[in-house]
Protein backbone atom coordinates (compact mmCIF):
# COMPACT_ATOMS: atom_id res chain seq x y z
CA UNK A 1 -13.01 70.81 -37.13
CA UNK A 2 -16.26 73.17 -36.87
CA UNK A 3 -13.79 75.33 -34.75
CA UNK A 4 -11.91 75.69 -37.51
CA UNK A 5 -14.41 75.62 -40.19
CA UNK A 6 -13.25 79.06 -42.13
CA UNK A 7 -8.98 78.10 -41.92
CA UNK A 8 -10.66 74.86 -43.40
CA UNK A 9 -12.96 75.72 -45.92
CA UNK A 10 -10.02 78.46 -47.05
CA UNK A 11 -7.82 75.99 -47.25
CA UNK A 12 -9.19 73.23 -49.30
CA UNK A 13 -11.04 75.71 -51.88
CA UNK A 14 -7.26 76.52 -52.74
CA UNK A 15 -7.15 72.84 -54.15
CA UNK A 16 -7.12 72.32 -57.59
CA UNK A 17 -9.56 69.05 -56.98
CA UNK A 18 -11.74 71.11 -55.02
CA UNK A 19 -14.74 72.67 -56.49
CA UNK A 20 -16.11 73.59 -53.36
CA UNK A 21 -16.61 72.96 -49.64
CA UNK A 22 -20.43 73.50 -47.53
CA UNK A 23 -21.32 72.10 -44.30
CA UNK A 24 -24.82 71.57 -42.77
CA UNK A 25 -26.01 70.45 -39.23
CA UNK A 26 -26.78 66.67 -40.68
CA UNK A 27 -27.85 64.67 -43.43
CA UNK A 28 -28.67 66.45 -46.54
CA UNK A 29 -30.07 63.40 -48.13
CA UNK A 30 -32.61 62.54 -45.19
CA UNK A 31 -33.31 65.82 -42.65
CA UNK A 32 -35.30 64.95 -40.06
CA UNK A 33 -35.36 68.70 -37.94
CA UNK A 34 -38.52 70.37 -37.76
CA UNK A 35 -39.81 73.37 -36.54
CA UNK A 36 -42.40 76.10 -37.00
CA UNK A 37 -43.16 79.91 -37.33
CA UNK A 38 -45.76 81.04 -35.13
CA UNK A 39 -45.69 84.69 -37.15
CA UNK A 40 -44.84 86.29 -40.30
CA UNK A 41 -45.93 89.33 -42.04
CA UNK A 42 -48.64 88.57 -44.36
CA UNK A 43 -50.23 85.83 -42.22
CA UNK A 44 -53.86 84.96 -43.07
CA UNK A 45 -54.53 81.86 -41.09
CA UNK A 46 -54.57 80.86 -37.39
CA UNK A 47 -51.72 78.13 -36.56
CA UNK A 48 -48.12 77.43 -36.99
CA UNK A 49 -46.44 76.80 -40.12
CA UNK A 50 -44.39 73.69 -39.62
CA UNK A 51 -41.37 72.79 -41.78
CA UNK A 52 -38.38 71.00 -41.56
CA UNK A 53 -35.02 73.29 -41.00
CA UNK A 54 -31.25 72.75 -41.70
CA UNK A 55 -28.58 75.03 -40.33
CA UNK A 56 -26.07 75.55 -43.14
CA UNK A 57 -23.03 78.37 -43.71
CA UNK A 58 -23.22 80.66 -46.46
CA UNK A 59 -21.43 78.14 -49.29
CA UNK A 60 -24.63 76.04 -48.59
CA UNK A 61 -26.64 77.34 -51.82
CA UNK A 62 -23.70 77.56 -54.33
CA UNK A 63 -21.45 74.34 -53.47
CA UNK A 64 -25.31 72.51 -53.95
CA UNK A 65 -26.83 74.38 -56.88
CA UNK A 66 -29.41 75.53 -55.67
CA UNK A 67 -31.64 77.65 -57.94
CA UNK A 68 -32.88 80.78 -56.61
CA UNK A 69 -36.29 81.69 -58.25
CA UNK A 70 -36.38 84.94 -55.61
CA UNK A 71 -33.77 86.99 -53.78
CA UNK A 72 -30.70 85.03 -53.21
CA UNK A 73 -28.08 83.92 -50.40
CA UNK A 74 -27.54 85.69 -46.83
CA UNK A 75 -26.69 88.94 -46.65
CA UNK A 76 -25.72 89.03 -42.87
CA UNK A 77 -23.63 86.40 -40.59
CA UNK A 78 -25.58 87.39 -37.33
CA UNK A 79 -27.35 84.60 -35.71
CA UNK A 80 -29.18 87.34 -33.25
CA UNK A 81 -30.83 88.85 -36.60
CA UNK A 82 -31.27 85.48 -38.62
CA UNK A 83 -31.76 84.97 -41.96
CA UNK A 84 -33.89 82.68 -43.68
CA UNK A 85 -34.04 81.01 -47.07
CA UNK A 86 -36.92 79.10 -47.91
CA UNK A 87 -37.95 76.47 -50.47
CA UNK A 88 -41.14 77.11 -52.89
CA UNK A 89 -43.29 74.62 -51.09
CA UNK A 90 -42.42 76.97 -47.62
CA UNK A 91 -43.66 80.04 -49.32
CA UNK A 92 -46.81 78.27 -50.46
CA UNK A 93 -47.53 76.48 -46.87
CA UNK A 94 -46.89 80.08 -45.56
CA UNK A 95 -49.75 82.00 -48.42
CA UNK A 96 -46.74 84.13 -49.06
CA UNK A 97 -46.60 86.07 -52.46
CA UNK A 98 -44.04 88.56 -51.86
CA UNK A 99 -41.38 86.37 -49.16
CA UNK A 100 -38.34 88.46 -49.65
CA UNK A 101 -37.63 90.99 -47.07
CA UNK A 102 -40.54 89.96 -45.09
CA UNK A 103 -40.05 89.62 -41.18
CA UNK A 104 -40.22 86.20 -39.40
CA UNK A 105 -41.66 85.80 -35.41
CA UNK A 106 -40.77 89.95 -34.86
CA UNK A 107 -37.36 89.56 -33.52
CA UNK A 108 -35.73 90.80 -36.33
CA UNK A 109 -35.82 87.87 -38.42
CA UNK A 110 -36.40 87.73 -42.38
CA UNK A 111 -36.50 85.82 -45.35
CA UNK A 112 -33.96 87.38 -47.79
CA UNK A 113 -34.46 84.28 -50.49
CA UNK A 114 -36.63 81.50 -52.14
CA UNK A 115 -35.28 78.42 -53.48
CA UNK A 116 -36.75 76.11 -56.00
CA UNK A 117 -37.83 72.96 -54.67
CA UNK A 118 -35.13 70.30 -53.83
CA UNK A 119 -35.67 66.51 -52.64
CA UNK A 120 -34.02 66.38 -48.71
CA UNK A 121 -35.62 63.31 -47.80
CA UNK A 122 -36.07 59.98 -49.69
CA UNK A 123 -38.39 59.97 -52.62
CA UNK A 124 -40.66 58.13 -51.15
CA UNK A 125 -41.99 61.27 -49.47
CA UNK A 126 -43.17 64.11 -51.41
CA UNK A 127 -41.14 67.69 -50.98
CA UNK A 128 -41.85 69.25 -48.16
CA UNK A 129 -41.25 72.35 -46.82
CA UNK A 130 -37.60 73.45 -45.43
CA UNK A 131 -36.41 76.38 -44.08
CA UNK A 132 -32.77 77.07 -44.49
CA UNK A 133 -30.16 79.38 -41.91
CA UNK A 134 -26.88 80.22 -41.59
CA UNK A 135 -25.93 78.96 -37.70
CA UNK A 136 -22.27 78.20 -37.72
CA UNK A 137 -22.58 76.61 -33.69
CA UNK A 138 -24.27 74.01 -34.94
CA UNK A 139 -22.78 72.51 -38.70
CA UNK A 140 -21.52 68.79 -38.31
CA UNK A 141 -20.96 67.57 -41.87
CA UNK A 142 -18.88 68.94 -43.89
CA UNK A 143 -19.47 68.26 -47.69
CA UNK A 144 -16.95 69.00 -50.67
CA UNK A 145 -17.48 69.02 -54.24
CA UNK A 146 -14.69 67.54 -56.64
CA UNK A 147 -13.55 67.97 -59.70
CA UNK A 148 -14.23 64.95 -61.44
CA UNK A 149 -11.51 62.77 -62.23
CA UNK A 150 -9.57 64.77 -59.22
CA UNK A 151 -10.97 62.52 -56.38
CA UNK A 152 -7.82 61.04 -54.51
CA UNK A 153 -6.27 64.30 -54.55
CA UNK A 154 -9.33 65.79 -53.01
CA UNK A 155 -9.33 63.41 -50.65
CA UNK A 156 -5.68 63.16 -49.59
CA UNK A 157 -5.89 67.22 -49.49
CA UNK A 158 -8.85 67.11 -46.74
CA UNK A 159 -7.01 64.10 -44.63
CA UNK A 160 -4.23 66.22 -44.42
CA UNK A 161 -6.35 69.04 -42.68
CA UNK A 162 -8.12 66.19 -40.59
CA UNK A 163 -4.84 65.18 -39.04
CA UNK A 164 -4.02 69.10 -38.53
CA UNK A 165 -7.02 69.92 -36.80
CA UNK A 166 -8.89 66.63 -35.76
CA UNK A 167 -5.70 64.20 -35.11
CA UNK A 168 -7.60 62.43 -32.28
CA UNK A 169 -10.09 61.15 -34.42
CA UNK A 170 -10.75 58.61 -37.57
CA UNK A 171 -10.67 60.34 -41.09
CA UNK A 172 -13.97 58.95 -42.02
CA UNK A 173 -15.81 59.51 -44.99
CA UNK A 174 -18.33 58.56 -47.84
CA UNK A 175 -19.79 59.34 -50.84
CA UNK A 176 -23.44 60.79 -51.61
CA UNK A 177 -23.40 58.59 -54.68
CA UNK A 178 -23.35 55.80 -52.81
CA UNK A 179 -25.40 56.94 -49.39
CA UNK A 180 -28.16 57.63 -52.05
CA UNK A 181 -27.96 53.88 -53.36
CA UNK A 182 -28.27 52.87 -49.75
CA UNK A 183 -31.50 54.24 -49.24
CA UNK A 184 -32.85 52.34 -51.48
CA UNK A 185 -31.58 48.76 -51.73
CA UNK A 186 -34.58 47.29 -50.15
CA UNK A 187 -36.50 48.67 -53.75
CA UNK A 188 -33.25 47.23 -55.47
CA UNK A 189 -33.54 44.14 -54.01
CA UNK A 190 -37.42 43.75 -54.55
CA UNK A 191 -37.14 44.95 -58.09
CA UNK A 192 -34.37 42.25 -58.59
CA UNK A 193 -36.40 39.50 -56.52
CA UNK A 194 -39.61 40.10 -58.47
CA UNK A 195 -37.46 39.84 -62.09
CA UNK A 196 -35.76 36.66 -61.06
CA UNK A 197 -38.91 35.30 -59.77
CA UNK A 198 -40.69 36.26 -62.99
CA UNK A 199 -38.77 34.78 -65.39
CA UNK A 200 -38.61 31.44 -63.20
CA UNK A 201 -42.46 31.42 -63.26
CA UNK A 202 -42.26 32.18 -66.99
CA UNK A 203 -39.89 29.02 -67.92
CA UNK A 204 -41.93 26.68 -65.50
CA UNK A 205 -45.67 27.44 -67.22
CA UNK A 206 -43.88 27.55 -70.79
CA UNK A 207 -42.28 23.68 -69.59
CA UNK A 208 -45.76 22.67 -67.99
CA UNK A 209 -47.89 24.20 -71.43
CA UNK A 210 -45.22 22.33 -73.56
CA UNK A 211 -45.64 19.21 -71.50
CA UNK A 212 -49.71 19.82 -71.75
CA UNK A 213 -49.52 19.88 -75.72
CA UNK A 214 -47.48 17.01 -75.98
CA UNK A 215 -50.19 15.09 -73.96
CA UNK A 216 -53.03 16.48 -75.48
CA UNK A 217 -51.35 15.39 -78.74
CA UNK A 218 -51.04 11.93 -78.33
CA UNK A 219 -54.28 11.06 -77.19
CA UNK A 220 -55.34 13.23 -80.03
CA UNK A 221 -53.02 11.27 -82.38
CA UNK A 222 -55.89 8.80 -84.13
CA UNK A 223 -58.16 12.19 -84.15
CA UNK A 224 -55.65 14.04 -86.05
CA UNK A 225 -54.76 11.00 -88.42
CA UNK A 226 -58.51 10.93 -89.34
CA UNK A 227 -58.69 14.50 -89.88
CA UNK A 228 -55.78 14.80 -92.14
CA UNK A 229 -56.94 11.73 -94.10
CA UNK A 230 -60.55 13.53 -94.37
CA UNK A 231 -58.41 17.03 -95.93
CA UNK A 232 -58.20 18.72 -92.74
CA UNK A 233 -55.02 20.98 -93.29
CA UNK A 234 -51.75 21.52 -91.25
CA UNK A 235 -53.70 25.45 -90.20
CA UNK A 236 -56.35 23.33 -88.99
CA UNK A 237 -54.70 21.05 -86.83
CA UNK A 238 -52.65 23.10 -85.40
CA UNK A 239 -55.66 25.27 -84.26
CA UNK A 240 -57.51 22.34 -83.25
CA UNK A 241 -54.39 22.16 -80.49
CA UNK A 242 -53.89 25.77 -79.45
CA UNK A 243 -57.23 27.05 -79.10
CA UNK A 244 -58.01 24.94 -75.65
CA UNK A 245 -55.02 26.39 -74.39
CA UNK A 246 -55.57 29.89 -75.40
CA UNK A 247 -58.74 29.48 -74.01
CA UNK A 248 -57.38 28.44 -70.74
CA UNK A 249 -54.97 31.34 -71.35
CA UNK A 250 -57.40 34.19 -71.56
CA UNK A 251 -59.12 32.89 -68.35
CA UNK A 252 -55.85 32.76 -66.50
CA UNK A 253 -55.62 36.42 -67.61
CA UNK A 254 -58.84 37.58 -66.69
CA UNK A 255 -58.38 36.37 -63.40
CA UNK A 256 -54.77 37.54 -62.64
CA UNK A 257 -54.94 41.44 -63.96
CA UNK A 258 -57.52 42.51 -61.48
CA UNK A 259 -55.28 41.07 -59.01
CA UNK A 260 -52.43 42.60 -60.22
CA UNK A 261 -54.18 46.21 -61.07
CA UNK A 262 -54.93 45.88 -57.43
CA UNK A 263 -51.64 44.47 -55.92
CA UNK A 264 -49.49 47.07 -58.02
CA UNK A 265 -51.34 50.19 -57.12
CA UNK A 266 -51.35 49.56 -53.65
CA UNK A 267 -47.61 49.20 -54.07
CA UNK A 268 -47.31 52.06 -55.84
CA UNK A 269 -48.81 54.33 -53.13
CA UNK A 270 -45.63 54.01 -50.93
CA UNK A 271 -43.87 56.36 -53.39
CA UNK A 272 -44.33 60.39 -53.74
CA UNK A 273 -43.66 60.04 -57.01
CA UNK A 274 -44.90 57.40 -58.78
CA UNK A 275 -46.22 56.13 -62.74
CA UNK A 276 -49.64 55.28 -63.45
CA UNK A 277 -50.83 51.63 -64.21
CA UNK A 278 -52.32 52.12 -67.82
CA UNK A 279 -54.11 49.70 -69.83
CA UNK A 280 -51.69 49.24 -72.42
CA UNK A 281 -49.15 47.76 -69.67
CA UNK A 282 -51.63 45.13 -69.19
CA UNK A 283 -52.39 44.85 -73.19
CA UNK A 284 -48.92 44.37 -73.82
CA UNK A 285 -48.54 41.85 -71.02
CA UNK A 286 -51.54 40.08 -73.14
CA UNK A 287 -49.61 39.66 -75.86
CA UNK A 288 -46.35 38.95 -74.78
CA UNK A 289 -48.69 35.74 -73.11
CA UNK A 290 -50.24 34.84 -76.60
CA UNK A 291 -47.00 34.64 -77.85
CA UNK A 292 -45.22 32.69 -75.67
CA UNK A 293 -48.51 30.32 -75.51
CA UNK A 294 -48.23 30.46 -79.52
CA UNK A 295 -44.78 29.81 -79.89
CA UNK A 296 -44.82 27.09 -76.91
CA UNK A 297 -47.79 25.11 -77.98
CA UNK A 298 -47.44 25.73 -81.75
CA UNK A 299 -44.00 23.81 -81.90
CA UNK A 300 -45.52 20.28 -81.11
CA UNK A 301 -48.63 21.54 -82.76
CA UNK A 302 -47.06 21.49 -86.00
CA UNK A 303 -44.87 18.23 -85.05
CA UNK A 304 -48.45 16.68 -84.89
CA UNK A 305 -49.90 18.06 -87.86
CA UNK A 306 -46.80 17.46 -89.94
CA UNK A 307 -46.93 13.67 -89.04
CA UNK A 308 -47.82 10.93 -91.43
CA UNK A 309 -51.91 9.97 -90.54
CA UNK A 310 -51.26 6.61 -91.58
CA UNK A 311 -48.82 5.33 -89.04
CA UNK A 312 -51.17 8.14 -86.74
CA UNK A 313 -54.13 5.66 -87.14
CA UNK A 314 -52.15 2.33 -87.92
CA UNK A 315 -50.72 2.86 -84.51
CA UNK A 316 -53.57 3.90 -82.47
C-alpha cells in the first residue's frame, strides 16, 4: 500500500465518507522514536537536544488538527533537504525564539513550522518534545478521518482499495476511539475495583455499627428506663447512644486520612497530569461518615428512647 500511497490517498479523499486520509511511520497514540539534533542556529548550550520524531506525509497536520502557533506545513517534498515541524515544548528544549526558517545540523535542513503542543504518548507522561518530517519511505499506518455517521461506507470504500493494491494480505483495522480506551483499562479497572470495594466496606461497617447500637442498647435498656422515668428526654437518649460511637468515629478518622493523604498522593504521582488532594475532599468525606454514623445509629437510638421505661425496668 505505501507504494501506492498517493493513487490511495487520491482515491479515498474522493469519498463522500471521507474527510481525510494521513499516514505516519507508527502509533500516533504512543511514539516511541527518538532522536536528537546535535546543531541548530541559535544554539546556546553544549549537548544534544533529544526528542521523539514521527515521519508523516504532508496531510499529517490538517487530517489531525493540528494548530500551528508559527509558520505552517512543508513547503518542499525532498527528503535530501528535510523539513521539520516542531511542537512548542521542542522549541523551548531547543532556547529557540525565532524557529521558523532556522537551519537544523547544516545539511540543509530547517524548521519551516511550530505546532502547539499535542499528547503522543499516554497521559501518564507529560508532553514531550517531537519533531515532525515528511519521509514517505518510511509511513506504515495509514489513518482516515470519517464523516460521522458515514463509517461503513468509509470503510467498505478503503477495503475495496486494500484488495486492489494489498490482496495478499488481511484488511485489518481499528479505531483510535477504542485503542485510546485500551491504554487505559488497567486505571478503568482499578477505578471500578476501588468503587465496588468501597461501597462493600461501606454496607459492612454501617451492618456492624447497626449491630453495635442494638447491643449497646439492650444492656443499656434498665439505664434508659431510669432516665426517662427521671425526665431525661427522647434528644437525650438518643445522644447518650451516638456519642460513643461518634467518638469512636472521629478516631477511626484521624487515623485513616493521614493514611490515605499519603496512599493517594503517592498514587497520584504516576500521572503527568494529575488533581490535587485538598482538604475539603477529606472534610466532605467527614461528613458523609457523620451521617451515615447518624442515620445508622440514630434509627435504634430512637427505637430505644421511644420505648415504654416501665416494661424497660420491669423487664430488666
Amino acid at each position: 500500500m505505501r507504494n501506492h500511497f498517493e493513487a490511495v490517498r487520491t482515491e479515498l479523499e474522493q469519498q463522500t465518507s471521507i474527510l481525510g486520509v494521513t499516514a505516519a511511520s507508527e502509533n500516533i497514540m504512543n511514539v516511541g522514536s527518538g532522536n536528537g539534533f546535535g546543531d541548530w542556529e541559535g544554539k546556546t548550550s553544549e549537548g544534544l537536544s533529544l526528542h521523539t520524531q514521527l515521519r508523516v506525509d504532508t496531510a499529517f497536520a490538517r487530517v489531525m488538527r493540528l494548530t500551528f502557533v508559527d509558520g505552517g506545513n512543508f513547503t518542499s517534498l525532498s527528503t535530501s533537504e528535510r523539513q521539520y515541524i516542531l511542537n512548542e515544548t521542542a522549541v523551548k528544549s531547543m532556547g529557540l525564539t525565532d524557529p521558523v526558517g532556522k537551519w537544523v545540523d547544516k545539511n540543509g535542513q530547517k524548521i519551516v513550522g511550530v505546532v502547539k503542543d499535542f499528547h503522543f504518548q499516554d497521559l501518564h507522561k507529560e508532553i514531550g518534545p517531537i519533531v515532525l518530517f515528511y519521509d514517505p519511505g518510511f509511513i506504515w499506518q495509514l489513518y482516515v478521518r470519517t464523516k460521522p455517521g458515514n463509517v461503513q461506507q468509509a470503510i467498505a470504500a478503503i477495503d475495496k482499495l486494500w484488495k486492489q493494491y494489498n490482496s495478499e494480505y488481511a484488511f485489518n483495522y481499528s479505531f483510535l476511539d477504542e485503542t485510546f480506551d485500551r491504554m487505559y483499562q488497567s486505571d478503568i479497572r482499578t477505578n471500578r475495583l476501588f468503587g465496588t470495594f468501597s461501597i462493600i466496606a461501606i454496607l459492612i461497617s454501617c451492618l456492624g455499627l447497626f449491630g453495635l447500637v442494638v447491643f449497646s442498647a439492650e444492656l443499656k435498656t434498665k439505664e434508659i428506663g431510669i432516665r426517662k422515668v427521671l425526665g431525661a428526654s427522647i434528644f437525650d437518649i438518643i445522644k447518650l447512644l451516638t456519642n460513643e460511637f461518634l467518638i469512636l468515629v472521629g478516631i477511626a478518622m484521624l487515623i485513616a486520612f493521614p493514611l490515605a493523604y499519603f496512599w493517594l498522593d503517592k498514587m497520584l504521582q504516576d500521572f503527568a497530569y494529575r488533581i490535587s488532594l485538598s482538604w475539603w475532599m477529606f472534610a466532605a468525606a467527614a461528613l458523609i461518615t457523620v451521617a451515615l454514623t447518624l442515620i445508622t445509629v440514630g434509627v435504634q437510638a430512637l427505637k430505644a428512647a421511644t420505648a415504654n421505661p416501665v416494661d424497660a425496668i420491669k423487664n430488666n
